[in-house]
PDB file of N, CA and C in Angstrom:
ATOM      1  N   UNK A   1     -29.538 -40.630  93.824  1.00  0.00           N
ATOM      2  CA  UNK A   1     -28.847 -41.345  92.735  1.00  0.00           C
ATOM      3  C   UNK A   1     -27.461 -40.738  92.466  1.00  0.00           C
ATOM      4  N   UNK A   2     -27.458 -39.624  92.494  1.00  0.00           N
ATOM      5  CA  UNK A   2     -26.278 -38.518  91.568  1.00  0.00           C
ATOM      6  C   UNK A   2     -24.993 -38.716  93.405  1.00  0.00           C
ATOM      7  N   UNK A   3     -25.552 -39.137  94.441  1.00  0.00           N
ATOM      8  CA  UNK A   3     -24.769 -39.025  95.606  1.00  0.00           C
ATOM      9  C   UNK A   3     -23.948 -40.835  95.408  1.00  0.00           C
ATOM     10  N   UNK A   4     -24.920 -41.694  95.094  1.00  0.00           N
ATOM     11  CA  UNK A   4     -24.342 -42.942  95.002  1.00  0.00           C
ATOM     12  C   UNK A   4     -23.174 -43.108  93.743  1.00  0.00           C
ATOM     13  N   UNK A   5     -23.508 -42.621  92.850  1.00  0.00           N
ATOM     14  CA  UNK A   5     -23.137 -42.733  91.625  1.00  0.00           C
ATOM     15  C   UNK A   5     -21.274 -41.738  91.794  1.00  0.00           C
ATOM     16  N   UNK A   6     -21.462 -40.712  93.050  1.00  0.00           N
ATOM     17  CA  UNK A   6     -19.870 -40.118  93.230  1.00  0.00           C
ATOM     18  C   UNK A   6     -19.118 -41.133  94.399  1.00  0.00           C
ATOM     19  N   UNK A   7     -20.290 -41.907  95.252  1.00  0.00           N
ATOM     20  CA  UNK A   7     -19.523 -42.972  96.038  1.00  0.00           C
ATOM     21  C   UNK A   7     -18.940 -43.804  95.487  1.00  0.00           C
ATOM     22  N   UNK A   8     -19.258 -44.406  94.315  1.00  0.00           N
ATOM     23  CA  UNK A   8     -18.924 -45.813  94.011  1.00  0.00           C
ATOM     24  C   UNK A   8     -17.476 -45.530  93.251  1.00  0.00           C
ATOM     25  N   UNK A   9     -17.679 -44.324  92.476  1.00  0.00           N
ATOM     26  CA  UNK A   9     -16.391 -44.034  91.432  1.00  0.00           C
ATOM     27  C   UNK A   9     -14.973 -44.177  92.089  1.00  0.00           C
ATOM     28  N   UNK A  10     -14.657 -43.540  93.129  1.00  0.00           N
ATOM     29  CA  UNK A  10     -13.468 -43.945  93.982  1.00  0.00           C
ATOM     30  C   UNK A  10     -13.079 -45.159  94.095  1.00  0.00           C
ATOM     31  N   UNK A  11     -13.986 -46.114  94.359  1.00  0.00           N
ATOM     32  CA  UNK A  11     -13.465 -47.456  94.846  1.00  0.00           C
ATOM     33  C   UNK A  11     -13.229 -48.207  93.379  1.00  0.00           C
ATOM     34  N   UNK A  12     -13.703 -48.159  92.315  1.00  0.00           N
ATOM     35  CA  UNK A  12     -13.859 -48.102  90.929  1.00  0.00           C
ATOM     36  C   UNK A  12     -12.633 -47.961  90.386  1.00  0.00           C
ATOM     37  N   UNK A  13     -11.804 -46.969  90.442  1.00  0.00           N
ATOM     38  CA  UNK A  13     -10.749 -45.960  90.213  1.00  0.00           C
ATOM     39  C   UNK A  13      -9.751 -46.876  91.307  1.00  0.00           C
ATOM     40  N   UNK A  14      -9.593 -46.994  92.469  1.00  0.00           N
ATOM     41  CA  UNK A  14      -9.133 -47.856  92.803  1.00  0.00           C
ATOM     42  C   UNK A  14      -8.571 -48.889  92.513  1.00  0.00           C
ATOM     43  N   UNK A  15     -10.003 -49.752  92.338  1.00  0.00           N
ATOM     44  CA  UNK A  15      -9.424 -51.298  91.815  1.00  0.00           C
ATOM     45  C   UNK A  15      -8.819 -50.970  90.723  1.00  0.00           C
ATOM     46  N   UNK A  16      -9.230 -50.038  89.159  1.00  0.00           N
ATOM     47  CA  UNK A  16      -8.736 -49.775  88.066  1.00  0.00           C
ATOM     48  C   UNK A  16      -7.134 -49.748  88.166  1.00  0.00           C
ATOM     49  N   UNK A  17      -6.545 -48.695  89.056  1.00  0.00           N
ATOM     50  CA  UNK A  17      -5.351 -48.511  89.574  1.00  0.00           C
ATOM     51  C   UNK A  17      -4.874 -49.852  90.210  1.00  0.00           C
ATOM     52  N   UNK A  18      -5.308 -50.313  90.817  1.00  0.00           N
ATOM     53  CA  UNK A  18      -4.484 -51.422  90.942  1.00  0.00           C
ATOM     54  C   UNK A  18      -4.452 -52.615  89.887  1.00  0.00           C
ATOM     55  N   UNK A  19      -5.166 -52.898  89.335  1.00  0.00           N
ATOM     56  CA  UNK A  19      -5.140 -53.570  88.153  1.00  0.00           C
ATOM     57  C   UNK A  19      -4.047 -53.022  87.436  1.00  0.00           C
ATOM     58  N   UNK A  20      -4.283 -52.339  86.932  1.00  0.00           N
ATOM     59  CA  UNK A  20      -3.135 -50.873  86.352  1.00  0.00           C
ATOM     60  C   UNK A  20      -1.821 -51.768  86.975  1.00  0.00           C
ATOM     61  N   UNK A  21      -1.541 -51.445  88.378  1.00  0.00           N
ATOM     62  CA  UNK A  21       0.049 -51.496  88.751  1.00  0.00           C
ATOM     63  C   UNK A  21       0.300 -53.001  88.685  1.00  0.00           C
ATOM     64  N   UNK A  22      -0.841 -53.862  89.055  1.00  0.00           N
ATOM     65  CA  UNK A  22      -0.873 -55.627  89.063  1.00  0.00           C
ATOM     66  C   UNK A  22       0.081 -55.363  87.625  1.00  0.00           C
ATOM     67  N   UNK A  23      -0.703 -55.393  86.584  1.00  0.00           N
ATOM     68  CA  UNK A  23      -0.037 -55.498  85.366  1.00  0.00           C
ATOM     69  C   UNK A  23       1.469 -54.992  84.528  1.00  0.00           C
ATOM     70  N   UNK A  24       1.647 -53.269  85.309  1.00  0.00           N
ATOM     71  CA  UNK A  24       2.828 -52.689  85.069  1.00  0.00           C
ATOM     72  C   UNK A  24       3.882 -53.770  85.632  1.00  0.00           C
ATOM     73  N   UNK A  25       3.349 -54.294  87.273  1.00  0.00           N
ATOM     74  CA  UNK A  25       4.730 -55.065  87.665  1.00  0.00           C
ATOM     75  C   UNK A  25       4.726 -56.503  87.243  1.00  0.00           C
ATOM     76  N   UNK A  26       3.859 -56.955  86.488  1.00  0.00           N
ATOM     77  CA  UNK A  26       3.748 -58.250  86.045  1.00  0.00           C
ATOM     78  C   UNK A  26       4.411 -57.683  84.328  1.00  0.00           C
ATOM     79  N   UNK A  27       4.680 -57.081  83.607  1.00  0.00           N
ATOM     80  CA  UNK A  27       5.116 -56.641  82.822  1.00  0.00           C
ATOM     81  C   UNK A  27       6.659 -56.339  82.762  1.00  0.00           C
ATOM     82  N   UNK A  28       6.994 -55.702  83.789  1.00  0.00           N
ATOM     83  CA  UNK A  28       8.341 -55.670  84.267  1.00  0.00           C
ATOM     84  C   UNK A  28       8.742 -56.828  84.514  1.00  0.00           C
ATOM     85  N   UNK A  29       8.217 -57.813  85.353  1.00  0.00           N
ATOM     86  CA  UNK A  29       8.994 -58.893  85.555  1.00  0.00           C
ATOM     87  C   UNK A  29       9.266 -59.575  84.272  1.00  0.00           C
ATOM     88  N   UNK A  30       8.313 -59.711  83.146  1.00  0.00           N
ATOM     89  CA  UNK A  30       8.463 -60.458  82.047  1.00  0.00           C
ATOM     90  C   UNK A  30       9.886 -60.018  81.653  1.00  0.00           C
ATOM     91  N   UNK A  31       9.831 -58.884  81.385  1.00  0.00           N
ATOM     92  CA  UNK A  31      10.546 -58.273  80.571  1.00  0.00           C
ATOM     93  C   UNK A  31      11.923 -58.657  81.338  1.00  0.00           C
ATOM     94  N   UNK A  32      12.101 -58.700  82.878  1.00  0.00           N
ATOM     95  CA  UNK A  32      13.494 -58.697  83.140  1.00  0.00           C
ATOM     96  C   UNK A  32      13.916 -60.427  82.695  1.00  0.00           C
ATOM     97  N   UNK A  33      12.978 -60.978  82.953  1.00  0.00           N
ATOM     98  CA  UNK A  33      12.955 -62.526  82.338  1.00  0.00           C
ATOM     99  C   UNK A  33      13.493 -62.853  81.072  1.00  0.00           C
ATOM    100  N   UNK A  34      12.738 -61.715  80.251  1.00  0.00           N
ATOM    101  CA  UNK A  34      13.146 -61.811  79.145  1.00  0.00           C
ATOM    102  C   UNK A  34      15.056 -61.246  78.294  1.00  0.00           C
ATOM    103  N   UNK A  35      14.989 -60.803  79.217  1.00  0.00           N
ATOM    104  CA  UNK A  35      16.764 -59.920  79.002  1.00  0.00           C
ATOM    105  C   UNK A  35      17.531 -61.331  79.622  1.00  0.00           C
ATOM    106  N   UNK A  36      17.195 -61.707  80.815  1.00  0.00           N
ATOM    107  CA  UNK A  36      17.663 -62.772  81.322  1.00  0.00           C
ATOM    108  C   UNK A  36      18.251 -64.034  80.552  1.00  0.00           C
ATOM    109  N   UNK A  37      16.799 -64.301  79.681  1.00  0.00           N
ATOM    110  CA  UNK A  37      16.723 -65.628  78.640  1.00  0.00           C
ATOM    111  C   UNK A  37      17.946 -65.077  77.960  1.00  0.00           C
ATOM    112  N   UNK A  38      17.381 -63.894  77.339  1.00  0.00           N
ATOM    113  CA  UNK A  38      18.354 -63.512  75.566  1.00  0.00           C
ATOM    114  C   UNK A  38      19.768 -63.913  76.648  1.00  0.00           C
ATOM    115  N   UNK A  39      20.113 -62.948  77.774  1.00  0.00           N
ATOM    116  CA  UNK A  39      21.761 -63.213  78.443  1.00  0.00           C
ATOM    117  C   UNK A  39      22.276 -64.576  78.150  1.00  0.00           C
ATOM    118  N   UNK A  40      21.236 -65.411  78.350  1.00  0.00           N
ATOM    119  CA  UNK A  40      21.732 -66.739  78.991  1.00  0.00           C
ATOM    120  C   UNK A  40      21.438 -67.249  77.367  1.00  0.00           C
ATOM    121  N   UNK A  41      21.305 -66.677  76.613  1.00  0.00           N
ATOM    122  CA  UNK A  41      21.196 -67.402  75.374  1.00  0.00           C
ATOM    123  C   UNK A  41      22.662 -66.880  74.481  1.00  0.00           C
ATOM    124  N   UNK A  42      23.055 -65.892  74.640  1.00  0.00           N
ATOM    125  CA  UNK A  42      24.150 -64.824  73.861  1.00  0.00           C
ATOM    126  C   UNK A  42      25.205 -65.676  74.760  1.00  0.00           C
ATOM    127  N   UNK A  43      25.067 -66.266  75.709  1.00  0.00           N
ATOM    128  CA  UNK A  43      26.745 -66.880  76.920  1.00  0.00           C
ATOM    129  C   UNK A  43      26.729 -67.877  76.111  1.00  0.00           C
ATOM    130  N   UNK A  44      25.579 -69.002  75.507  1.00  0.00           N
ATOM    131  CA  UNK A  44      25.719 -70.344  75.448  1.00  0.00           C
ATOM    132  C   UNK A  44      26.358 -70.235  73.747  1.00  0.00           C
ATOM    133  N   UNK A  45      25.579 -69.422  72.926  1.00  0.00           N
ATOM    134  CA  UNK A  45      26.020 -69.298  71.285  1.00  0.00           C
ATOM    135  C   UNK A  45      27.631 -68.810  71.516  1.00  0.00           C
ATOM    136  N   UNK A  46      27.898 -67.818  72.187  1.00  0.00           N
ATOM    137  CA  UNK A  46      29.542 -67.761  72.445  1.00  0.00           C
ATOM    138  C   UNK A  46      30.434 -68.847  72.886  1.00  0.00           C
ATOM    139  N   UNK A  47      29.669 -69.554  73.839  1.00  0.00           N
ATOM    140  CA  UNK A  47      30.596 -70.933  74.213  1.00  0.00           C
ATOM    141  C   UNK A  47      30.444 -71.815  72.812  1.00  0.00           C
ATOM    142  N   UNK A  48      29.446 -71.870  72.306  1.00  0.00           N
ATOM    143  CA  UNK A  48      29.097 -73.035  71.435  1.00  0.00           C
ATOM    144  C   UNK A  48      30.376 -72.844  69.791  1.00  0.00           C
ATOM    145  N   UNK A  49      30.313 -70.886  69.846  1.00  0.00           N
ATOM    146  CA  UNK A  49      30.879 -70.692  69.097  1.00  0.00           C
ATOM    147  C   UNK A  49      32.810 -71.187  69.575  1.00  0.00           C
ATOM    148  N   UNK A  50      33.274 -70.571  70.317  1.00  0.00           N
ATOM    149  CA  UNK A  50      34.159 -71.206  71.179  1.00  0.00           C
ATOM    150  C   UNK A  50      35.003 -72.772  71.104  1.00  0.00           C
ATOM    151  N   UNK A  51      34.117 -73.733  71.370  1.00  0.00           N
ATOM    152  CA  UNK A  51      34.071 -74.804  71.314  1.00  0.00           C
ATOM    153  C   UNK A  51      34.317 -75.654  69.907  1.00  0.00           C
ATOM    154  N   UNK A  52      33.379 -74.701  69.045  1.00  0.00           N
ATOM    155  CA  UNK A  52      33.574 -75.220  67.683  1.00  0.00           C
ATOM    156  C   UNK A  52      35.379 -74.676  67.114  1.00  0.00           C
ATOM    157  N   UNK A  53      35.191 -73.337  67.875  1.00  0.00           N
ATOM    158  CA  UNK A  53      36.719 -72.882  66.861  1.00  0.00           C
ATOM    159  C   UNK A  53      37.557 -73.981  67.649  1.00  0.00           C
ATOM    160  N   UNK A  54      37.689 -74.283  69.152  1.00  0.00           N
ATOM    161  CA  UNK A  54      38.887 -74.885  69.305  1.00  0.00           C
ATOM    162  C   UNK A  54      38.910 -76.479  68.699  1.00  0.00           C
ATOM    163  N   UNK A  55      37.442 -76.719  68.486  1.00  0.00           N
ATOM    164  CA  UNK A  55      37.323 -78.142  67.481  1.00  0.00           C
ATOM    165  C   UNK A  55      38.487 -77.703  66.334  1.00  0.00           C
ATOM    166  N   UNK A  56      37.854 -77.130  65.203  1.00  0.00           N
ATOM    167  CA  UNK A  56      38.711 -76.575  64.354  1.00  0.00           C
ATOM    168  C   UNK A  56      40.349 -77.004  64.497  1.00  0.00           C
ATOM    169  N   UNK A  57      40.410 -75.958  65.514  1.00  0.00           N
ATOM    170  CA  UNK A  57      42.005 -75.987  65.493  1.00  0.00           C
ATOM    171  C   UNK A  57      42.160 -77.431  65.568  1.00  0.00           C
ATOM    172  N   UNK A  58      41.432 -78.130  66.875  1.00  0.00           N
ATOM    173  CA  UNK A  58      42.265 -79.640  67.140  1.00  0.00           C
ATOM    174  C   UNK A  58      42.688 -80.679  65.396  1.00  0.00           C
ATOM    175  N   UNK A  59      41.253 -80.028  65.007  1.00  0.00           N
ATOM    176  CA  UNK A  59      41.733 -80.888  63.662  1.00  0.00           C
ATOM    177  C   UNK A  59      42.650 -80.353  62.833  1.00  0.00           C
ATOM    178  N   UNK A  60      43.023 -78.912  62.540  1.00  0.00           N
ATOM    179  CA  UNK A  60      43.702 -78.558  62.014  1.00  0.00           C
ATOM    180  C   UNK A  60      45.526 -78.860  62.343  1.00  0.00           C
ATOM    181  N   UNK A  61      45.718 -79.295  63.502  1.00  0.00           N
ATOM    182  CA  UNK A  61      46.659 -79.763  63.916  1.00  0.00           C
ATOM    183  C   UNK A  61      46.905 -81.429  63.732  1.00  0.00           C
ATOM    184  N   UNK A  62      45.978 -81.790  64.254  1.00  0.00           N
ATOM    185  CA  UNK A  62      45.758 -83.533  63.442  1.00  0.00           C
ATOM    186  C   UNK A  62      45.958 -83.480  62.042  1.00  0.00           C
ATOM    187  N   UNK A  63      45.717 -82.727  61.024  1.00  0.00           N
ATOM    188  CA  UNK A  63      45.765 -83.272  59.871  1.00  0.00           C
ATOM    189  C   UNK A  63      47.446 -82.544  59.423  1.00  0.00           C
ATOM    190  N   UNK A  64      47.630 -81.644  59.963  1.00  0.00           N
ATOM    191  CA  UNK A  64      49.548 -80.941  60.114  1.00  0.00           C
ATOM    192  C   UNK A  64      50.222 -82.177  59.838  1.00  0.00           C
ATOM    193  N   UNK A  65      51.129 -82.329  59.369  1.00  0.00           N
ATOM    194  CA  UNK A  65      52.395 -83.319  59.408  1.00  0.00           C
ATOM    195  C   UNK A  65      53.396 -82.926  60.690  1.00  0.00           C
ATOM    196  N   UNK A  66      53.425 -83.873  61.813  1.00  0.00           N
ATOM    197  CA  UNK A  66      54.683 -84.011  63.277  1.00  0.00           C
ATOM    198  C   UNK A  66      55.734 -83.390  62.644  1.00  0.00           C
ATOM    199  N   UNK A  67      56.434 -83.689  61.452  1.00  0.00           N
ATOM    200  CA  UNK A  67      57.947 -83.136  60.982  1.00  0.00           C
ATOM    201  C   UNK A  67      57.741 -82.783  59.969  1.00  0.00           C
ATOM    202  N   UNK A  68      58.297 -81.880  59.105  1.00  0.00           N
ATOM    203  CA  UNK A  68      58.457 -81.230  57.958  1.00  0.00           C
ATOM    204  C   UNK A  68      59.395 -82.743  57.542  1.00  0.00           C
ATOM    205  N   UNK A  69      59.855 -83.285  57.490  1.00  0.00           N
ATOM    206  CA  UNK A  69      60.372 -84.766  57.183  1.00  0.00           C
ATOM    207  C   UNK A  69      59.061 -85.481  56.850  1.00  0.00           C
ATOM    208  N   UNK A  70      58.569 -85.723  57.239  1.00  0.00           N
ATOM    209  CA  UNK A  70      57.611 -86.806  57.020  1.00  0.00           C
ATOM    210  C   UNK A  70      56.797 -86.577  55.360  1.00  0.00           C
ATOM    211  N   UNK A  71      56.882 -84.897  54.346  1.00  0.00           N
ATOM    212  CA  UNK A  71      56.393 -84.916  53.959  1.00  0.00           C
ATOM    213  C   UNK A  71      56.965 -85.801  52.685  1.00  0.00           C
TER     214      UNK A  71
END
């Protein structure tokens, strides 16, 4: 019994360990996924922000008077 019981533990320990690393590198990948998303989320709020200021301006120039005459 006590001879089977030191065979089996290795292969045991094994799979454990690989389960183990399955998960460390399935963990890592999330995570680089996840830096990825936020990147690609921080580019689009900067353009979006961007976009709005040069809105801004366009109107701020539309509503300007062409000549200091005209007022």
């Amino acid at each position: 019994m006590g001879l089977q019981q030191q065979q089996q533990r290795p292969g045991r320990q094994q799979q454990q360990q690989r389960a183990e690393t399955h998960r460390r590198q399935q963990q890592a990948l999330q995570r680089q996924q996840q830096a990825k998303t936020r990147q690609l989320q921080q580019q689009q709020q900067q353009q979006q922000k961007q976009q709005q200021q040069q809105q801004q301006q366009q109107v701020y120039l539309i509503l300007l008077p062409a000549h200091p005459a005209d007022f």
